[in-house]
PDB file of N, CA and C in Angstrom:
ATOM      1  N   UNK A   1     172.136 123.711 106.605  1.00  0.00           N
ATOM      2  CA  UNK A   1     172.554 122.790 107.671  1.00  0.00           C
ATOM      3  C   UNK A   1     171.929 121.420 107.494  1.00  0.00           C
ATOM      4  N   UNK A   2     170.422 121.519 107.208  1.00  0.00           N
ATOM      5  CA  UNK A   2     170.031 120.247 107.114  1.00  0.00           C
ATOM      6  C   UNK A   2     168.951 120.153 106.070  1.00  0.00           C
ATOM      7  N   UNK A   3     169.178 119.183 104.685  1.00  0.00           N
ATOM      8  CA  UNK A   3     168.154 119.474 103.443  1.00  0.00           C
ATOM      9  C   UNK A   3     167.509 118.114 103.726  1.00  0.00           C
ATOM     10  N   UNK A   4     166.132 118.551 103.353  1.00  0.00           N
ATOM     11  CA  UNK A   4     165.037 117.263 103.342  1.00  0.00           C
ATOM     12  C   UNK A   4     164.938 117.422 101.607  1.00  0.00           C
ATOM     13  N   UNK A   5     164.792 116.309 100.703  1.00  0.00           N
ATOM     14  CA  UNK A   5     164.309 115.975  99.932  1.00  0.00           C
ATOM     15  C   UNK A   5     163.473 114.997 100.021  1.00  0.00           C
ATOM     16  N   UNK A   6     162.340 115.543  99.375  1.00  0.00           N
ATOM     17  CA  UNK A   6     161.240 114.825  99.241  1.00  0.00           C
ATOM     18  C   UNK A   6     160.955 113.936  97.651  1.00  0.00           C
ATOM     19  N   UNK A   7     160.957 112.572  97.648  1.00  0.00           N
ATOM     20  CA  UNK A   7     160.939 111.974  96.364  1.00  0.00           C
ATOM     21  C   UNK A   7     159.441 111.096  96.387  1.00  0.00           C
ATOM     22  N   UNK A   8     158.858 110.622  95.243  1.00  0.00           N
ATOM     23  CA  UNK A   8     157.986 109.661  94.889  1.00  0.00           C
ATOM     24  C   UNK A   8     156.342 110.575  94.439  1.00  0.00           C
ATOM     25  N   UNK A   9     156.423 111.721  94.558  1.00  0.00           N
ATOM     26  CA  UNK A   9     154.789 111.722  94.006  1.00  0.00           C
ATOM     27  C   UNK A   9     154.818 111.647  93.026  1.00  0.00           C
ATOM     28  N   UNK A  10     153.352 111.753  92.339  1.00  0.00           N
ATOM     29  CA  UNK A  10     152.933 111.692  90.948  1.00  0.00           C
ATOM     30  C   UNK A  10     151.432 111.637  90.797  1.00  0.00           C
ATOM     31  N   UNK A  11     151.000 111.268  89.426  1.00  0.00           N
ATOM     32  CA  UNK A  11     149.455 110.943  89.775  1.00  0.00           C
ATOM     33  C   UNK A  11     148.895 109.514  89.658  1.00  0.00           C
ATOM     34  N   UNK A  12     147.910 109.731  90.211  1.00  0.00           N
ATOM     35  CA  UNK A  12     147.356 108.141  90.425  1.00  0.00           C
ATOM     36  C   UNK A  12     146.011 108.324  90.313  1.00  0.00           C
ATOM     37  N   UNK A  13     145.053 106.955  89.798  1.00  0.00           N
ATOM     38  CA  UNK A  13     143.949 107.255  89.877  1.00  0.00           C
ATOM     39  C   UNK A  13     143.454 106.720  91.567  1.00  0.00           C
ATOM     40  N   UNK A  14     142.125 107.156  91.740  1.00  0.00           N
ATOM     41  CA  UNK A  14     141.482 107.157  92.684  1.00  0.00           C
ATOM     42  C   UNK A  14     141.631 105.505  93.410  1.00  0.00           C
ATOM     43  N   UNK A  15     141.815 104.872  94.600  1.00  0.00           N
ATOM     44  CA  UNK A  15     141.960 103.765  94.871  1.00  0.00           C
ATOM     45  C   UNK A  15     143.663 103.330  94.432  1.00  0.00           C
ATOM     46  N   UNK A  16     144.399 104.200  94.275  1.00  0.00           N
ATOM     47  CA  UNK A  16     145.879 103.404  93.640  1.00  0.00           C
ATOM     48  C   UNK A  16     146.585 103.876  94.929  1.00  0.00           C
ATOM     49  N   UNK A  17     147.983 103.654  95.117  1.00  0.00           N
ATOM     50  CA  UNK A  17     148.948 103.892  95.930  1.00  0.00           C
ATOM     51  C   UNK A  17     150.382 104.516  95.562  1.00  0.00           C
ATOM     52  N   UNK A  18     150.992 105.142  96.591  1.00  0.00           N
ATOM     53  CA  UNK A  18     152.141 105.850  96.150  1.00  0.00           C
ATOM     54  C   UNK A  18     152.880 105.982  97.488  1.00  0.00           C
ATOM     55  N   UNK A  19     154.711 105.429  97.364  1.00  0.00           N
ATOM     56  CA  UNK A  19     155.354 105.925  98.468  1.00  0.00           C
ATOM     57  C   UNK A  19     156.096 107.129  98.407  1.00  0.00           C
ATOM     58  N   UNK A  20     155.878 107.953  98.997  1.00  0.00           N
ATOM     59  CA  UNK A  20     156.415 108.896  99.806  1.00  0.00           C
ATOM     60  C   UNK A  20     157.877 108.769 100.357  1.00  0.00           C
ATOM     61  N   UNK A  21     159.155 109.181  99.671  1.00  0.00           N
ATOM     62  CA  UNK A  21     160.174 109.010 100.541  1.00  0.00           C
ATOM     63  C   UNK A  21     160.961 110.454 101.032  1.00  0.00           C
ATOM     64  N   UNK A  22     161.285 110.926 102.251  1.00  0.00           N
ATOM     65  CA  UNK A  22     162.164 111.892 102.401  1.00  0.00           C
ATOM     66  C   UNK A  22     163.278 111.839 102.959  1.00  0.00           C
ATOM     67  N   UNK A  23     164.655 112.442 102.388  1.00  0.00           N
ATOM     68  CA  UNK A  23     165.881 112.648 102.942  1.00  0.00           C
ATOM     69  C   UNK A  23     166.459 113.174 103.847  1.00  0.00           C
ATOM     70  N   UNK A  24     166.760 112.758 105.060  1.00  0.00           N
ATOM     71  CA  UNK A  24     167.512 114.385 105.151  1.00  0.00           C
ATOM     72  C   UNK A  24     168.787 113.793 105.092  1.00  0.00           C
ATOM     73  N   UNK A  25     169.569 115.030 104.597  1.00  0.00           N
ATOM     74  CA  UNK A  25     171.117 115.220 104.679  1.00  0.00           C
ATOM     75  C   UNK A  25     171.873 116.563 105.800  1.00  0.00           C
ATOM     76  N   UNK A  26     173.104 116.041 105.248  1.00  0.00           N
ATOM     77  CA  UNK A  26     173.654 117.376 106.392  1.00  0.00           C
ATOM     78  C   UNK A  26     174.488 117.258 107.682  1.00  0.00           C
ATOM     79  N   UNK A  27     174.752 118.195 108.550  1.00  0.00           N
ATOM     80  CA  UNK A  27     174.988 117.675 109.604  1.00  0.00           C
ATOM     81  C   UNK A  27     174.209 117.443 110.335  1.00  0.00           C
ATOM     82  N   UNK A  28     173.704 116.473 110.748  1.00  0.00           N
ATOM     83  CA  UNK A  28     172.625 115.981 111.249  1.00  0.00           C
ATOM     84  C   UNK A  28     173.107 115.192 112.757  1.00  0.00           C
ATOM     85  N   UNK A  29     172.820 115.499 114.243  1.00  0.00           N
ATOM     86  CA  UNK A  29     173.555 114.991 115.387  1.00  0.00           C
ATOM     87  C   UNK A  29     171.685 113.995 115.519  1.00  0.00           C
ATOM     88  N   UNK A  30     170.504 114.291 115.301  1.00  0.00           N
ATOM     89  CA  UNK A  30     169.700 113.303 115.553  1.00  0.00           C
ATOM     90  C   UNK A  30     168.369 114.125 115.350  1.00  0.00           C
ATOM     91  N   UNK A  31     167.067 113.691 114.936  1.00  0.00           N
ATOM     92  CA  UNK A  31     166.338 113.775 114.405  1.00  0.00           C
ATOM     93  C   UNK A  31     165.084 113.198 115.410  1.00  0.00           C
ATOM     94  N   UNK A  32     164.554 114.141 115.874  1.00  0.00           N
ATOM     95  CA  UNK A  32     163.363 113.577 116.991  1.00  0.00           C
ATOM     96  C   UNK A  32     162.471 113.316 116.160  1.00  0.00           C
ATOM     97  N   UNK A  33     161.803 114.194 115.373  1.00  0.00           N
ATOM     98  CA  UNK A  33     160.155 113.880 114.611  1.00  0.00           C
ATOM     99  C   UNK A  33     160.084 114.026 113.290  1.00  0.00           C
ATOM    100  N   UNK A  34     159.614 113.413 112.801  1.00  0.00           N
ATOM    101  CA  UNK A  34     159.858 113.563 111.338  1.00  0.00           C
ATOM    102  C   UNK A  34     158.186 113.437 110.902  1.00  0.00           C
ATOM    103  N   UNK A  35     158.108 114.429 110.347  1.00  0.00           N
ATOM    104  CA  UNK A  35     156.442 114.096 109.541  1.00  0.00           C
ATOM    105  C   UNK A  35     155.813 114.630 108.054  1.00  0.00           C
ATOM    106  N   UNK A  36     154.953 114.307 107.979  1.00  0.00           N
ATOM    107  CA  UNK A  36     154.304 114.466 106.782  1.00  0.00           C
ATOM    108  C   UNK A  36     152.963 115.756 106.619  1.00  0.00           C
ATOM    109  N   UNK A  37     153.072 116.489 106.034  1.00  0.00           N
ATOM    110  CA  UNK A  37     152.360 117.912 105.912  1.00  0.00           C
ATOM    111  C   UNK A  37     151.725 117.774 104.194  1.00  0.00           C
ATOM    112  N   UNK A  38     150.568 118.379 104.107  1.00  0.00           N
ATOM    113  CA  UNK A  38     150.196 118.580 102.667  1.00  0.00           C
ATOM    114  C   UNK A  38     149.503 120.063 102.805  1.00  0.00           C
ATOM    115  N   UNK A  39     149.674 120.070 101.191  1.00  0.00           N
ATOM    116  CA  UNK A  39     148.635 121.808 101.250  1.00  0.00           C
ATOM    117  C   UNK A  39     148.125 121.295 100.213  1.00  0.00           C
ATOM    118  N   UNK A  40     146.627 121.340 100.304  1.00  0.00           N
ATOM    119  CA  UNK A  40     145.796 121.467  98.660  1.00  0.00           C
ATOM    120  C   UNK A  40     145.524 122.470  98.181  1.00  0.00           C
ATOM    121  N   UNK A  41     145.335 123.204  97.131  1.00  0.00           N
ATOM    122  CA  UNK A  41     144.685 124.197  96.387  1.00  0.00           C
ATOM    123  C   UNK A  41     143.943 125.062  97.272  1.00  0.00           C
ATOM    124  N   UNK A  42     143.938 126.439  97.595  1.00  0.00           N
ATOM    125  CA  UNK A  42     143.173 127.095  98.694  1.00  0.00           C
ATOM    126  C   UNK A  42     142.875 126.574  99.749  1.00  0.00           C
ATOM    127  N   UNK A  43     143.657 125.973 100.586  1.00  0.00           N
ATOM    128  CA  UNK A  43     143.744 125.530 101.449  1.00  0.00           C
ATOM    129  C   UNK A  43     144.734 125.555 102.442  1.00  0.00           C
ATOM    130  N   UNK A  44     144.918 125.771 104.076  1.00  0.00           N
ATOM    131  CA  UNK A  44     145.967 125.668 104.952  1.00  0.00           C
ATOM    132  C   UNK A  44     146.621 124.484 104.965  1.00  0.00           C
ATOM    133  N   UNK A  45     148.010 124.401 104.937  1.00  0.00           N
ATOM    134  CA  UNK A  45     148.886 123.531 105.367  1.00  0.00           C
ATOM    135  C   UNK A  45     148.624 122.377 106.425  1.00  0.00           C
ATOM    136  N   UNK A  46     148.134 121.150 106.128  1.00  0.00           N
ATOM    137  CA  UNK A  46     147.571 120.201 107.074  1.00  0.00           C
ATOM    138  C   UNK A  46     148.849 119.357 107.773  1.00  0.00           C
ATOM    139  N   UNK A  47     148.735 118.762 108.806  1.00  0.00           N
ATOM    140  CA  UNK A  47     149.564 117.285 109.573  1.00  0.00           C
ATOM    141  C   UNK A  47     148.831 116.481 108.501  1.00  0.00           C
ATOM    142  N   UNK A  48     149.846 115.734 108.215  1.00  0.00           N
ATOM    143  CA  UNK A  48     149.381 114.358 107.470  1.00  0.00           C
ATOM    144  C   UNK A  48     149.567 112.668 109.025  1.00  0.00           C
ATOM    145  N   UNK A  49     151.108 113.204 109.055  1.00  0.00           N
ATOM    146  CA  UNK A  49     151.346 112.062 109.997  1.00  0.00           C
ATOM    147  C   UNK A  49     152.733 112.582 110.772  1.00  0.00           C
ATOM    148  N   UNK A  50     152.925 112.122 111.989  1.00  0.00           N
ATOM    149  CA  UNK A  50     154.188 112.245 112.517  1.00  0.00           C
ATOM    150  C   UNK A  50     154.998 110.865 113.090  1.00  0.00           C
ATOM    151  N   UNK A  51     156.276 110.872 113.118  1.00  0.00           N
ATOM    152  CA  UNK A  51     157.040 109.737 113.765  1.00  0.00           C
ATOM    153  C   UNK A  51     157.993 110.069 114.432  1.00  0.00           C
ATOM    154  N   UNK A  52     158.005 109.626 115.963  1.00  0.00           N
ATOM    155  CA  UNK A  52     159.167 109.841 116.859  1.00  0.00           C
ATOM    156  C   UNK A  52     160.633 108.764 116.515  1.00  0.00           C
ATOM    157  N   UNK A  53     161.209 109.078 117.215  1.00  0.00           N
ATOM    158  CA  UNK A  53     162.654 108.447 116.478  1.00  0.00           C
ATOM    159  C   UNK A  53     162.755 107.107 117.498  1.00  0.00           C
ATOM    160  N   UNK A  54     162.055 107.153 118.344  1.00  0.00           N
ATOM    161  CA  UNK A  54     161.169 105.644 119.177  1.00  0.00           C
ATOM    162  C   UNK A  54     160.292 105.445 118.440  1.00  0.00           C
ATOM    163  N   UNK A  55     159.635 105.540 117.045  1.00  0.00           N
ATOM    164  CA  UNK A  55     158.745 104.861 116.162  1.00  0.00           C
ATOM    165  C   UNK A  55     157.209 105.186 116.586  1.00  0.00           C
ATOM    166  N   UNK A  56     157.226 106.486 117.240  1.00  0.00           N
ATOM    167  CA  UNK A  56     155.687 106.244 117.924  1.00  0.00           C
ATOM    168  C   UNK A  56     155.149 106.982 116.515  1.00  0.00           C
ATOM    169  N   UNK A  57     154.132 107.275 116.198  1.00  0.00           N
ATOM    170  CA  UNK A  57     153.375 107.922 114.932  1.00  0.00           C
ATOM    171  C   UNK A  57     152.168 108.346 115.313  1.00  0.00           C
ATOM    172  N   UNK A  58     151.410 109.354 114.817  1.00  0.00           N
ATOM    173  CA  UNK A  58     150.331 109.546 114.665  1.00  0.00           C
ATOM    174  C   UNK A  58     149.538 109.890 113.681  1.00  0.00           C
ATOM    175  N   UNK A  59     148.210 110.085 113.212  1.00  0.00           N
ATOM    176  CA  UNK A  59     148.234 110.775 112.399  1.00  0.00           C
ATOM    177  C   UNK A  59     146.950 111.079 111.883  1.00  0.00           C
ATOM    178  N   UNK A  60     146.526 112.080 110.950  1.00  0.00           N
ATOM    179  CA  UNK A  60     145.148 112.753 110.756  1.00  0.00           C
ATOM    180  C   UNK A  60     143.849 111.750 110.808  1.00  0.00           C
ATOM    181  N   UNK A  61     143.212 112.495 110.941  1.00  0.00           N
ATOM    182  CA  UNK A  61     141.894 111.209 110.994  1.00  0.00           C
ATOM    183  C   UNK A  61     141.753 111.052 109.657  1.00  0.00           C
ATOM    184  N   UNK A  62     141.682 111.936 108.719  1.00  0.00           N
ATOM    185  CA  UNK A  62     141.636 111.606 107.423  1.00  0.00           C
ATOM    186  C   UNK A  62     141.885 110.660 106.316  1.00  0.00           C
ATOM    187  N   UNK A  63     143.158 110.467 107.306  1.00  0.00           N
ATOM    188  CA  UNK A  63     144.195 109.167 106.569  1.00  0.00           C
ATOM    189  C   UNK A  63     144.461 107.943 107.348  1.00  0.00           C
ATOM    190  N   UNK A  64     143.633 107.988 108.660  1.00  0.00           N
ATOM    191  CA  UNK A  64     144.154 107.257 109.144  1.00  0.00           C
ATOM    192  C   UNK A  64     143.680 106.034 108.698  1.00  0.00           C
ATOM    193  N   UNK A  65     144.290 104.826 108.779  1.00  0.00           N
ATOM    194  CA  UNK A  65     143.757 103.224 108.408  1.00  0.00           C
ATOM    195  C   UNK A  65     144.423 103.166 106.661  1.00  0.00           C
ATOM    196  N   UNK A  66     144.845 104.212 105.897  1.00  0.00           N
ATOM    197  CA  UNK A  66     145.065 104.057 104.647  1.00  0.00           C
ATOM    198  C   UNK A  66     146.377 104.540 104.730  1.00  0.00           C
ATOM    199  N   UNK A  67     147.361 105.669 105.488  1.00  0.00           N
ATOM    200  CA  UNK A  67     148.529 105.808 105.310  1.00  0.00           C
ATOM    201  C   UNK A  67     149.573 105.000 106.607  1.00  0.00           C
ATOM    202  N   UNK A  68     150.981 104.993 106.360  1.00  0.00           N
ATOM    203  CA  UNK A  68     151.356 104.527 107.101  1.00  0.00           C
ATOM    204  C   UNK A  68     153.186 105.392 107.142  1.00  0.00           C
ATOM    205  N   UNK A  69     153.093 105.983 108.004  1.00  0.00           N
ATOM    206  CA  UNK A  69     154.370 106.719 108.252  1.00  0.00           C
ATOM    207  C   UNK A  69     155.591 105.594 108.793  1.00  0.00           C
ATOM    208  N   UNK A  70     156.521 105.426 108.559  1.00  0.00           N
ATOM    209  CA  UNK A  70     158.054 104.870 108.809  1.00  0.00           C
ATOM    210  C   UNK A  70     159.197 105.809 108.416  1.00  0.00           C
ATOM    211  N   UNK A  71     160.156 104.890 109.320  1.00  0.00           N
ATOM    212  CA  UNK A  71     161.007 105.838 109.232  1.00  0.00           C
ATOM    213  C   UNK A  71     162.277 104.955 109.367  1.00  0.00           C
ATOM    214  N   UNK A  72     163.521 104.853 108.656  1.00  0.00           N
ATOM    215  CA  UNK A  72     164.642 103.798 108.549  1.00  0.00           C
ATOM    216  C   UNK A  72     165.754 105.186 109.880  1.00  0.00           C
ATOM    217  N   UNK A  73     166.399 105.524 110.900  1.00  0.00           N
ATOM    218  CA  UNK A  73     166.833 105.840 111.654  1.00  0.00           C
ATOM    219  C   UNK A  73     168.829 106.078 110.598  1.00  0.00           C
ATOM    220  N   UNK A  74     168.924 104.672 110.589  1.00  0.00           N
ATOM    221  CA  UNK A  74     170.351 104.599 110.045  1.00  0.00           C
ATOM    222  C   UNK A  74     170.199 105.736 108.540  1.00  0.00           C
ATOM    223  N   UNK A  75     169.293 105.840 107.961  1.00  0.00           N
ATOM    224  CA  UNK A  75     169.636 106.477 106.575  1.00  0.00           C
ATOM    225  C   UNK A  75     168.797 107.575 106.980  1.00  0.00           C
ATOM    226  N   UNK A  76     168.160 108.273 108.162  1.00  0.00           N
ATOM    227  CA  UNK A  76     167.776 109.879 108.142  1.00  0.00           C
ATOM    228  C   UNK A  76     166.495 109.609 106.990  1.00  0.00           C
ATOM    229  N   UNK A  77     165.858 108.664 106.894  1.00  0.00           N
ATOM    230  CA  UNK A  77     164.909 108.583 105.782  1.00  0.00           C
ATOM    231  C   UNK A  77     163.441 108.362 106.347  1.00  0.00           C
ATOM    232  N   UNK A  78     162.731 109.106 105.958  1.00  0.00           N
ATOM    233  CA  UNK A  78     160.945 108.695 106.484  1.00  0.00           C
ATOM    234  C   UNK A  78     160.542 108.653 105.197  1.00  0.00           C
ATOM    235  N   UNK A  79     159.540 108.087 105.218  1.00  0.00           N
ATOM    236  CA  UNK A  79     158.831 107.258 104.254  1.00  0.00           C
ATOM    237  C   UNK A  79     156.996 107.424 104.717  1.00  0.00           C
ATOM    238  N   UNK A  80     156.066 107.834 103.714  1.00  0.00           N
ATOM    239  CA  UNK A  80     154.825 107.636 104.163  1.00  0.00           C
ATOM    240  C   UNK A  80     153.925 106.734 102.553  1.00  0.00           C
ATOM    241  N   UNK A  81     153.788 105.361 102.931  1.00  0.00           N
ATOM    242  CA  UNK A  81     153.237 104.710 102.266  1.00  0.00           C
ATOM    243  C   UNK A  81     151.343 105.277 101.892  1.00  0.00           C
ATOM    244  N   UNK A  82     150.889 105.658 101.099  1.00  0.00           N
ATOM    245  CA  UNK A  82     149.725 105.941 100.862  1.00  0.00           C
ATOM    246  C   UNK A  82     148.512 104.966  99.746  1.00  0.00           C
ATOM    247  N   UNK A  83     147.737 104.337 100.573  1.00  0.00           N
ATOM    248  CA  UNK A  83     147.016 103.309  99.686  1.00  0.00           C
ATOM    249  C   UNK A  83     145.526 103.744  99.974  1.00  0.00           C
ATOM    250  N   UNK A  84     144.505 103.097  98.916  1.00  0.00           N
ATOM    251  CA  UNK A  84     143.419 103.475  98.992  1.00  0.00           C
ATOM    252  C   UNK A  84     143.118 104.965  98.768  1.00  0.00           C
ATOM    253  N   UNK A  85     143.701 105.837  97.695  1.00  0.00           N
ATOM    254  CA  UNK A  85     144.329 106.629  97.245  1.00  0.00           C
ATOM    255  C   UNK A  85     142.835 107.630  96.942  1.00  0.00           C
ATOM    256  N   UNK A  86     142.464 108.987  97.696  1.00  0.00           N
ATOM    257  CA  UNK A  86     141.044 109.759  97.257  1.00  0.00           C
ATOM    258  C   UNK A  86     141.609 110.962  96.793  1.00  0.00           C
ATOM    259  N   UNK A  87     140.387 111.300  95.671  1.00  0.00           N
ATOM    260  CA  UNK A  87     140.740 112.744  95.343  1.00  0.00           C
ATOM    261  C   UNK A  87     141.273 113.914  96.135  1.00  0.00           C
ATOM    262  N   UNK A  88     140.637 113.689  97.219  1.00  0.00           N
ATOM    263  CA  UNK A  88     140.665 114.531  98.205  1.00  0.00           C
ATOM    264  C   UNK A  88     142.127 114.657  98.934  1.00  0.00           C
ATOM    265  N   UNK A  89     142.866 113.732  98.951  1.00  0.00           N
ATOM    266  CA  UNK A  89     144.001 113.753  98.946  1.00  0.00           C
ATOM    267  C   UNK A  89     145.374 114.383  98.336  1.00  0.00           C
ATOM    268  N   UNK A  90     144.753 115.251  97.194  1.00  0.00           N
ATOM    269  CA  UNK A  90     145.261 115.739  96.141  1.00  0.00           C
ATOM    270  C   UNK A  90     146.281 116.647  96.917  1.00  0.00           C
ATOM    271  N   UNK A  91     147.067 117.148  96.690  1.00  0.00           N
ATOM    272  CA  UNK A  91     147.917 118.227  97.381  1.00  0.00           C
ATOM    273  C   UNK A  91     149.469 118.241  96.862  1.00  0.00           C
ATOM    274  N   UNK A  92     150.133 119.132  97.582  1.00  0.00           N
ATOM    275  CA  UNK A  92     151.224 119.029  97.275  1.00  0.00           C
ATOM    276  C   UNK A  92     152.012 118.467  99.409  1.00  0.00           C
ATOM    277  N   UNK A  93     152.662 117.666  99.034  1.00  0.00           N
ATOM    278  CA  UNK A  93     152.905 117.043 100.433  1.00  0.00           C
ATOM    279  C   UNK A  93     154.468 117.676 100.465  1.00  0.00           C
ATOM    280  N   UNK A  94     154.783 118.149 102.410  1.00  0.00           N
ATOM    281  CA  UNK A  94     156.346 117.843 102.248  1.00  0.00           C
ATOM    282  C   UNK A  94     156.523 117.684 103.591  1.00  0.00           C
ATOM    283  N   UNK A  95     157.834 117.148 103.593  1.00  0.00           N
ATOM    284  CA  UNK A  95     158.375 116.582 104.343  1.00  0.00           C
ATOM    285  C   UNK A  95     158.744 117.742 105.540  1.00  0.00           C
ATOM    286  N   UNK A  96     158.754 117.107 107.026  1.00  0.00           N
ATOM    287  CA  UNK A  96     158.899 118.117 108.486  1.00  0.00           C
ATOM    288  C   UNK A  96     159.884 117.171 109.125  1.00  0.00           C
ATOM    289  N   UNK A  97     161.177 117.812 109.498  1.00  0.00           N
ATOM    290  CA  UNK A  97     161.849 117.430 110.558  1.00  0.00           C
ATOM    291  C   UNK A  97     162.256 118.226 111.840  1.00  0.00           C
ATOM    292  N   UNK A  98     162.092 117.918 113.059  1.00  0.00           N
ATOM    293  CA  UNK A  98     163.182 118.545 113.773  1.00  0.00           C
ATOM    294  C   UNK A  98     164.387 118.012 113.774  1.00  0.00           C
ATOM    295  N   UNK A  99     165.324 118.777 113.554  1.00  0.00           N
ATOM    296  CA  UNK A  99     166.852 118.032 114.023  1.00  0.00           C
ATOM    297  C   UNK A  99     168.074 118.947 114.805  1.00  0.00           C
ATOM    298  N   UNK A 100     168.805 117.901 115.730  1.00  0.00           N
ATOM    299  CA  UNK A 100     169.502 119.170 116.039  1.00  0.00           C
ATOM    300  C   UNK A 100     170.764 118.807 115.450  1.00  0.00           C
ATOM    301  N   UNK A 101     171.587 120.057 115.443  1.00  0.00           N
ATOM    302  CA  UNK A 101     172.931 120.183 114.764  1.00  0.00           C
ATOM    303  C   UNK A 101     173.791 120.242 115.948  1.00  0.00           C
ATOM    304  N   UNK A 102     174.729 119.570 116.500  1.00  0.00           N
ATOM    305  CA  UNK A 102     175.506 119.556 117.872  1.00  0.00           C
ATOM    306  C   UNK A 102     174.423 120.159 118.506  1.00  0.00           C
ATOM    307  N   UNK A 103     174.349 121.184 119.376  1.00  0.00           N
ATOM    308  CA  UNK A 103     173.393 121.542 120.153  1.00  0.00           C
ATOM    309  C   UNK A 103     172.105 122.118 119.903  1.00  0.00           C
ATOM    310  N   UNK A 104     172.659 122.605 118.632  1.00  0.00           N
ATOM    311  CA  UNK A 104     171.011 123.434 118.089  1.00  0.00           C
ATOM    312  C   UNK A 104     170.178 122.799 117.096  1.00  0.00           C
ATOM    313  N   UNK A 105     169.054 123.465 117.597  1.00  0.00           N
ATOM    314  CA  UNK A 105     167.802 122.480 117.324  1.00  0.00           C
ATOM    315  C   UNK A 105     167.299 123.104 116.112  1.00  0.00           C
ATOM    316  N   UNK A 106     166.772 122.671 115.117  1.00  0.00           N
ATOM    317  CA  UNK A 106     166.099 123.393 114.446  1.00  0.00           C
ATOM    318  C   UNK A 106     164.983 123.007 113.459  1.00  0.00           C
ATOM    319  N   UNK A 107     163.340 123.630 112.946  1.00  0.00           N
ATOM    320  CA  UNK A 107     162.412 123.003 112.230  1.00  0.00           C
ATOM    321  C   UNK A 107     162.841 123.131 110.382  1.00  0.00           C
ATOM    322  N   UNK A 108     162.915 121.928 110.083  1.00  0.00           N
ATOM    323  CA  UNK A 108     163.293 122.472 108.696  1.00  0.00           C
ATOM    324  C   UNK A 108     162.199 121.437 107.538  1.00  0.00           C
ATOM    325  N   UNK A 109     162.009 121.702 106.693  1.00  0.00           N
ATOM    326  CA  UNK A 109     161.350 121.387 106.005  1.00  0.00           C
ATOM    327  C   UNK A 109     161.570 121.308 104.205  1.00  0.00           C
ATOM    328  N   UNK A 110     161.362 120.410 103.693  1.00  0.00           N
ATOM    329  CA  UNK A 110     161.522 120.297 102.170  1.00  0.00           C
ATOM    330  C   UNK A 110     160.774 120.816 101.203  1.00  0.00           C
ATOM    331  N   UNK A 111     161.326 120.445  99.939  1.00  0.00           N
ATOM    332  CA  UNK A 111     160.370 121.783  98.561  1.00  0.00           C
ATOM    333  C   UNK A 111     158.997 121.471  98.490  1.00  0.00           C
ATOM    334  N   UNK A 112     158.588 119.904  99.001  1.00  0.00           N
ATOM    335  CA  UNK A 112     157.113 119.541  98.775  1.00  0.00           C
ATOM    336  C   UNK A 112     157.246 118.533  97.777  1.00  0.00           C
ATOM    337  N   UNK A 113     156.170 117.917  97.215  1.00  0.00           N
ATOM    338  CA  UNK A 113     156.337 116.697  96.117  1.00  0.00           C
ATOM    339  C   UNK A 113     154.954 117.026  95.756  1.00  0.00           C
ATOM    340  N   UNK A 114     154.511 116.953  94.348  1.00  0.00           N
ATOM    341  CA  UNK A 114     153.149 116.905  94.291  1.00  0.00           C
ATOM    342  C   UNK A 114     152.423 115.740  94.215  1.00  0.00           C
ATOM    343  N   UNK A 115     151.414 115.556  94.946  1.00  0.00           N
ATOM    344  CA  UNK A 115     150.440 114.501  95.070  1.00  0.00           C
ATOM    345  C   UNK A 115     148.972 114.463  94.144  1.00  0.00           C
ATOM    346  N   UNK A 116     148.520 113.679  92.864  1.00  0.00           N
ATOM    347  CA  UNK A 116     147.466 113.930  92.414  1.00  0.00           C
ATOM    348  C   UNK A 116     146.783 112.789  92.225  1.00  0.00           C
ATOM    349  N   UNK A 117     145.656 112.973  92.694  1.00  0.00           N
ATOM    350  CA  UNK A 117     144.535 111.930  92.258  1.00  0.00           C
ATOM    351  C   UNK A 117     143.292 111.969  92.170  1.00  0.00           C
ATOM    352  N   UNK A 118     143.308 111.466  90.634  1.00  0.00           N
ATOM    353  CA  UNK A 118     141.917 111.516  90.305  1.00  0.00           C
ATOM    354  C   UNK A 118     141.224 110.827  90.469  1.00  0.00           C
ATOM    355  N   UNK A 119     139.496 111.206  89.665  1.00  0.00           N
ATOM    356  CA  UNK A 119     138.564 110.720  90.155  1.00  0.00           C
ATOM    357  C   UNK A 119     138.128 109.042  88.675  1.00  0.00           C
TER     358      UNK A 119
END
């Protein structure tokens, strides 16, 4: 019903930057939240950042002051700009939407993108 693709990781060294872009397609009637999730290596599935479709955002303390979540409305596209780039950041990131389809609502989520950076 509704595919997120997630495009732009790769690796970077420590201090570099990388955007983050995700798709969604589909039948898509509107899209309340759209956010950003990572998993590192033995580790639980974290919030990176979220954005309401009124532009409100939030997002981990971790990242906060260095990432920056957007979101273009007309193209179903969020975007999370990442600068000042730490190892610790390393993960594989993916993309979270709710959207509903005519009436039904539903959480769907993309394959992930991998994120690496070294030291």
């Amino acid at each position: 019903q509704v595919q997120l693709v997630e495009s732009g990781g790769g690796l970077v060294q420590a201090g570099g930057s990388l955007r983050l872009s995700c798709a969604a397609s589909g039948s898509i009637f509107r899209i309340d939240v759209m956010g950003w999730y990572r998993q590192a290596p033995g580790k639980q599935r974290e919030l990176v950042a979220t954005i309401t479709s009124g532009g409100n955002s939030n997002y981990a303390d971790s990242v906060k002051g260095r990432f920056t979540i957007s979101r273009d409305n007309a193209k179903n596209t969020a975007y999370l700009q990442m600068n000042s780039l730490k190892p610790e950041d390393t993960g594989v990131y993916y993309c979270n939407a709710f959207a509903w389809t005519g009436v039904i609502g539903g959480d769907y989520w993309g394959q992930g993108t991998q994120v690496t950076v070294s030291s």
